[in-house]
Protein backbone atom coordinates (compact mmCIF):
# COMPACT_ATOMS: atom_id res chain seq x y z
CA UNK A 1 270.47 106.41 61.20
CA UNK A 2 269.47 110.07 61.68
CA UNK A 3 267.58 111.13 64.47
CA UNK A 4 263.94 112.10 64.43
CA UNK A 5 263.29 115.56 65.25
CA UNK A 6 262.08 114.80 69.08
CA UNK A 7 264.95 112.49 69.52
CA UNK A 8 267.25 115.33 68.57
CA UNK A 9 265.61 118.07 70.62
CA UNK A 10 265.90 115.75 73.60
CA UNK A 11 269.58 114.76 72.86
CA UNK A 12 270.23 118.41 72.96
CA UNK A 13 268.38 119.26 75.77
CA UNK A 14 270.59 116.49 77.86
CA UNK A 15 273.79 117.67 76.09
CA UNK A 16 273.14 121.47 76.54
CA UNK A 17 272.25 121.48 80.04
CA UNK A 18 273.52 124.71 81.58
CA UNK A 19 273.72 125.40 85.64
CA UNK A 20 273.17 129.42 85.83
CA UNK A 21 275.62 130.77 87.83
CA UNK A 22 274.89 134.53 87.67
CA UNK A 23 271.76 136.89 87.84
CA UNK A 24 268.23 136.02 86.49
CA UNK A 25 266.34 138.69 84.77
CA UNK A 26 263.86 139.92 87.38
CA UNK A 27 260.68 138.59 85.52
CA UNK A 28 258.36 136.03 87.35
CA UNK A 29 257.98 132.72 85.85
CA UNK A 30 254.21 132.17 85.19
CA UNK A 31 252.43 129.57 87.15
CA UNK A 32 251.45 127.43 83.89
CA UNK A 33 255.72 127.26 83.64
CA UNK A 34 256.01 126.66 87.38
CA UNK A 35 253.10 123.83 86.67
CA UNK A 36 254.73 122.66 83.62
CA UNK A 37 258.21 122.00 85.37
CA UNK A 38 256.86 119.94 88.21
CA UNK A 39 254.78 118.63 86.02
CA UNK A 40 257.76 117.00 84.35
CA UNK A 41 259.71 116.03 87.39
CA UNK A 42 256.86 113.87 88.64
CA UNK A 43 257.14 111.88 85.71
CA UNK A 44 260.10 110.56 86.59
CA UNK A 45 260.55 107.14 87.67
CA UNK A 46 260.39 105.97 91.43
CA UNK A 47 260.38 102.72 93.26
CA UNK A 48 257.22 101.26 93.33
CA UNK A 49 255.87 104.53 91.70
CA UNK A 50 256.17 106.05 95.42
CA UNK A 51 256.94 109.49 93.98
CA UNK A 52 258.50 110.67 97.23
CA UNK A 53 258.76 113.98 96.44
CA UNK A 54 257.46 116.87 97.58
CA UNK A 55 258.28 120.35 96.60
CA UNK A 56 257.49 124.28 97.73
CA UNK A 57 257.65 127.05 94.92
CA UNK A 58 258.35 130.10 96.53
CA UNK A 59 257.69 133.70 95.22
CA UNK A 60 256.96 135.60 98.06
CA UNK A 61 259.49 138.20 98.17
CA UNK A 62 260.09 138.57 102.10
CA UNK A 63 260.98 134.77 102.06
CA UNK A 64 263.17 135.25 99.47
CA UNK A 65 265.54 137.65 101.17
CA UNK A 66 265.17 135.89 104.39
CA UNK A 67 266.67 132.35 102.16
CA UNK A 68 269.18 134.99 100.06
CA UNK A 69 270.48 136.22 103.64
CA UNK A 70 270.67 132.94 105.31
CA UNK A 71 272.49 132.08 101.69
CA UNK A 72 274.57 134.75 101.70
CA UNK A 73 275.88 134.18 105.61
CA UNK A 74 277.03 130.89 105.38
CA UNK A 75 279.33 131.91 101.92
CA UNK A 76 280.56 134.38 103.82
CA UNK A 77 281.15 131.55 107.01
CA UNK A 78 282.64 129.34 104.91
CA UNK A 79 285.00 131.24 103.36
CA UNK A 80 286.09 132.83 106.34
CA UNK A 81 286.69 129.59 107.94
CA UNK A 82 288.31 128.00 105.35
CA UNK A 83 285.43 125.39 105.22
CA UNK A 84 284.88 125.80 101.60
CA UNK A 85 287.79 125.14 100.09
CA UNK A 86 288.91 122.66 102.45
CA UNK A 87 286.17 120.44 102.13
CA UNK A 88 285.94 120.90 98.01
CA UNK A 89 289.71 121.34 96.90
CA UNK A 90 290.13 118.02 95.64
CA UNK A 91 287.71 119.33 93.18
CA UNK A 92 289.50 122.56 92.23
CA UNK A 93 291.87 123.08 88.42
CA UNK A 94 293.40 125.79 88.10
CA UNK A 95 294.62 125.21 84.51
CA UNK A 96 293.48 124.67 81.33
CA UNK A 97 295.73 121.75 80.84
CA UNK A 98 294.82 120.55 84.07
CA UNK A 99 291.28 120.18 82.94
CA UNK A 100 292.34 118.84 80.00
CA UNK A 101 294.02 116.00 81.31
CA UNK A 102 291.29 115.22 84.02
CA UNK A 103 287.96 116.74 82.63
CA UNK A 104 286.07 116.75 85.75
CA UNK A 105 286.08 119.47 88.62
CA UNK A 106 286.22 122.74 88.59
CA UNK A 107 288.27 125.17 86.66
CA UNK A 108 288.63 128.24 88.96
CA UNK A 109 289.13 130.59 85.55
CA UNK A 110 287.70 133.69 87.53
CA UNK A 111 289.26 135.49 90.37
CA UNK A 112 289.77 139.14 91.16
CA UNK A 113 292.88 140.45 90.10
CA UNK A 114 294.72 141.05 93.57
CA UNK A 115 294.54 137.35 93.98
CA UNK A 116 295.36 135.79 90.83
CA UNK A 117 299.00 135.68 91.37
CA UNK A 118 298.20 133.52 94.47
CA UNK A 119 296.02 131.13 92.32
CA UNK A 120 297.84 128.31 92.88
CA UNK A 121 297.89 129.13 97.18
CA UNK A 122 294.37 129.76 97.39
CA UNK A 123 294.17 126.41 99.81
CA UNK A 124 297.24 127.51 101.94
CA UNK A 125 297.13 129.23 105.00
CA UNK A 126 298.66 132.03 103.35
CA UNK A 127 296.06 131.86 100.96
CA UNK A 128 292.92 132.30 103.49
CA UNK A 129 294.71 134.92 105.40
CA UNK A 130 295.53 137.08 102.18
CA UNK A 131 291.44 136.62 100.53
CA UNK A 132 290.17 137.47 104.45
CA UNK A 133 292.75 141.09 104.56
CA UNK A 134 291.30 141.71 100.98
CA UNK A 135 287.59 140.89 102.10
CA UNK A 136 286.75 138.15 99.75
CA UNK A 137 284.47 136.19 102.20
CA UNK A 138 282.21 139.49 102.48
CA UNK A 139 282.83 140.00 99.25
CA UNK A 140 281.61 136.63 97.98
CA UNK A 141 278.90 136.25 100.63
CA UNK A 142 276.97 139.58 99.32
CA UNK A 143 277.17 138.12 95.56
CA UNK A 144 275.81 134.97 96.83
CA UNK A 145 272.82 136.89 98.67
CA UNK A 146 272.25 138.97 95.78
CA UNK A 147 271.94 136.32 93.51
CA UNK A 148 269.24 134.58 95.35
CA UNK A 149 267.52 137.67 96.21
CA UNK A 150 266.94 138.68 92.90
CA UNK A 151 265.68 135.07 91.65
CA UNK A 152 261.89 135.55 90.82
CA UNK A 153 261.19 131.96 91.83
CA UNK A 154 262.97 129.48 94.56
CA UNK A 155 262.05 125.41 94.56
CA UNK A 156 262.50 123.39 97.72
CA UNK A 157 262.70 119.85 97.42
CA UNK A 158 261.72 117.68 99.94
CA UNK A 159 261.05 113.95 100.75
CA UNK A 160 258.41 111.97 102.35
CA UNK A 161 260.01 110.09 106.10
CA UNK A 162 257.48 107.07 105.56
CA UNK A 163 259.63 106.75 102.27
CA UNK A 164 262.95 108.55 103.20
CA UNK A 165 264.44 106.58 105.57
CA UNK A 166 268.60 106.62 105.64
CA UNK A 167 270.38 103.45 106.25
CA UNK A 168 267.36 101.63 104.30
CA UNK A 169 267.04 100.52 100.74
CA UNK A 170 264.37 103.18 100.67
CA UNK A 171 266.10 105.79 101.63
CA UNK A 172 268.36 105.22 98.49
CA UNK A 173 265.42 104.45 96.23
CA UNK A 174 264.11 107.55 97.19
CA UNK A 175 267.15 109.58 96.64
CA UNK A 176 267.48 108.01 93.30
CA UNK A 177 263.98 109.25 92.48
CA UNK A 178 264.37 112.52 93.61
CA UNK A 179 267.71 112.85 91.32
CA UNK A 180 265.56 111.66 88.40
CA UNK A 181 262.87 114.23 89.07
CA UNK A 182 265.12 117.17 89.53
CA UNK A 183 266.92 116.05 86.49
CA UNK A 184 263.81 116.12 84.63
CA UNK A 185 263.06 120.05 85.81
CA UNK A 186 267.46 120.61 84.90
CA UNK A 187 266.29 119.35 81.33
CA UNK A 188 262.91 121.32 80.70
CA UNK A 189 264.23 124.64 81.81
CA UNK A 190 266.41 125.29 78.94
CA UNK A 191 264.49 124.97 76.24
CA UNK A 192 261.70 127.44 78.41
CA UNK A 193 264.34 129.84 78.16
CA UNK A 194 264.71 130.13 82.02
CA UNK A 195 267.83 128.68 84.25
CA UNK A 196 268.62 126.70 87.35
CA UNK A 197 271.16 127.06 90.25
CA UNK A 198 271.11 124.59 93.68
CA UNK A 199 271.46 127.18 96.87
CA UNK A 200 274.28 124.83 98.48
CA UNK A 201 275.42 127.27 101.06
CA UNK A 202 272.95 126.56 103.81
CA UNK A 203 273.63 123.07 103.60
CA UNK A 204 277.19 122.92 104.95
CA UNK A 205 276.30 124.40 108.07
CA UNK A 206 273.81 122.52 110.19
CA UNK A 207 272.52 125.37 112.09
CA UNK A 208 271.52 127.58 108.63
CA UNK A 209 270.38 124.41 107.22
CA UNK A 210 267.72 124.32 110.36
CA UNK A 211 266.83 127.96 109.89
CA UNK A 212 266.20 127.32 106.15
CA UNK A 213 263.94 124.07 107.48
CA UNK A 214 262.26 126.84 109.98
CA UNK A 215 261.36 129.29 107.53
CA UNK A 216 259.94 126.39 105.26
CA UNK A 217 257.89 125.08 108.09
CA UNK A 218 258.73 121.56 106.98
CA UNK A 219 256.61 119.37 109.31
CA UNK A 220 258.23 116.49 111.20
CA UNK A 221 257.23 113.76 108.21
CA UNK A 222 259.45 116.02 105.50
CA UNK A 223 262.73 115.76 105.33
CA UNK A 224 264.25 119.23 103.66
CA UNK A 225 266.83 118.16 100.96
CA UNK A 226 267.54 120.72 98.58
CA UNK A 227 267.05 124.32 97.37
CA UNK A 228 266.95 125.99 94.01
CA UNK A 229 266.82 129.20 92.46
CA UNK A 230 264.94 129.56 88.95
CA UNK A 231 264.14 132.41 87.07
CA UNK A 232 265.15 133.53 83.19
CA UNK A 233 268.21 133.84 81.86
CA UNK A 234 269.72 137.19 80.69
CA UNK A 235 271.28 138.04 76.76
CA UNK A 236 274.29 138.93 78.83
CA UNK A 237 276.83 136.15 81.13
CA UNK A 238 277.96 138.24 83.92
CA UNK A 239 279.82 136.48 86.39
CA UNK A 240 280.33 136.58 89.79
CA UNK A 241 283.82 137.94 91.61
CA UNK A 242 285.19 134.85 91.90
CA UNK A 243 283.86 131.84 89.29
CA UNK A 244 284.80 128.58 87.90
CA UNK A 245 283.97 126.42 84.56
CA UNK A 246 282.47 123.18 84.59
CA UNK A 247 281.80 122.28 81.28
CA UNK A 248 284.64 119.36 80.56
CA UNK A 249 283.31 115.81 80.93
CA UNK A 250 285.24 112.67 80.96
CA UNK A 251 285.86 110.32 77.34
CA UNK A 252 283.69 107.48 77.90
CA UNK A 253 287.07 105.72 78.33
CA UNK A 254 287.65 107.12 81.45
CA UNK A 255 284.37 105.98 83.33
CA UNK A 256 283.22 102.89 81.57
CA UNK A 257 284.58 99.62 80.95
CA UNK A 258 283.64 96.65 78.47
CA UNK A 259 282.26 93.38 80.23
CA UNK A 260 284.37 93.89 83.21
CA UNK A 261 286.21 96.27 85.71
CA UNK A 262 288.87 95.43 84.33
CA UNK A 263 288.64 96.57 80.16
CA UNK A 264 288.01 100.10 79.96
CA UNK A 265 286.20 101.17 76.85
CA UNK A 266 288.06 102.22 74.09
CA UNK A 267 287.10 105.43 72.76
CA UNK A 268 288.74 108.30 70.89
CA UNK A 269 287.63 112.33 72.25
CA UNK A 270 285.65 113.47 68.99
CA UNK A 271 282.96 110.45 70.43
CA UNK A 272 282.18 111.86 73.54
CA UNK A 273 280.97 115.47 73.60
CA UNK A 274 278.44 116.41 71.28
CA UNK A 275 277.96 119.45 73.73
CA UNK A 276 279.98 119.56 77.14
CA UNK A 277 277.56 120.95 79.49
CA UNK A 278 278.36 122.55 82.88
């Protein structure tokens, strides 16, 4: 049975989601759109209808370079310390086929040439040593601060202690809720033309993370969970110096099974991916 029109606009909203990985034009996003977009993420679901969310838009250009330079410092920290890749190589392809065969991860498909012979080293000690003599970490911390600090609009995410509370059914119920919201905003920017990216940087290292909390002022009953940068999406793709694909997602029969753990679903490829997204 065909879809109806709305049905098929949402389908490909879900199946055409996009993460922006490079620059956003440098024109604001209008508060009706800002509105509209949390708008949509408190409609999502929530235990209890809680809504635990909480969430900062942030256009003042000062705090913007202060978040793109915190940003920027700890790419540059974790590169240089081998953090990065250590802690995420499990997540790494570095071959089409690769991806192929596993369809989740990352494909690192972008490098700069001096270290594309060394592809398959990059998590070696040999590896670090050669990307910190050609200046990569410098190199890939001043993309990642120039790509927040030219975002028109960032979005903190935050969520309410008396519901947030780790170790607690609530603290997962309220985790869950906040994935559902910030899927809805994922979903809605698309179709508005404009683009998302999470600002994970910060987060690995505990003592940026607390500046980032700092310059937010979060009060003592917010806990500071996430940070985005929004903003429209150029005509062109260009990437940054060293980039990965995302866009392969696993056949339904490698993630779900029929009745039990034990059946997995049969399916064949041509089932699963109306649109791979990344």
């Amino acid at each position: 049975m065909p879809s109806a029109p709305h049905e098929a606009r949402l389908l490909d909203a879900i199946f055409q989601r996009r993460t922006t990985n490079g620059p956003f034009k440098p024109d604001p996003v209008p508060r009706d759109v800002q509105h509209l977009l949390l708008s949509a993420a408190g409609a999502a679901p929530s235990h209890f209808n809680s809504q635990p969310w909480r969430f900062v838009l942030i256009e003042n250009r000062q705090t913007i370079e202060q978040v793109a330079e915190i940003s920027g410092q700890s790419m540059s920290a974790l590169i240089e310390q081998g953090l990065f890749f250590n802690r995420y190589k499990k997540y790494f392809r570095f071959t089409e086929a690769e991806m192929e065969t596993r369809r989740d991860g990352l494909h690192l498909d972008h490098l700069p040439g001096p270290l594309r012979p060394f592809t398959p080293h990059v998590f070696s000690d040999t590896g670090l040593a050669l990307m910190k003599k050609l200046g990569v970490p410098g190199k890939l911390g001043e993309d990642n601060r120039k790509l927040v600090a030219g975002s028109p609009l960032l979005l903190a995410v935050l969520l309410d202690k008396e519901e947030y509370r780790p170790g607690e059914l609530s603290g997962f119920y309220s985790v869950f809720g906040m994935g559902a919201a910030m899927e809805n905003i994922w979903l809605a920017v698309g179709p508005l033309g404009l683009g998302i990216q999470f600002i994970s940087t910060p987060m690995e290292l505990p003592e940026q993370w607390e500046k980032m909390k700092t310059l937010l002022r979060v009060p003592p009953d917010l806990e500071l969970m996430a940070v985005y940068r929004l903003g429209y999406v150029p005509d062109s793709d260009r990437r940054p110096s060293i980039d990965w694909s995302s866009r392969h997602r696993k056949h339904l029969s490698q993630y779900v099974y029929r009745e039990n753990c034990t059946v997995p679903e049969e399916t064949v490829p041509e089932e699963t991916a109306p649109g791979e997204a990344s």
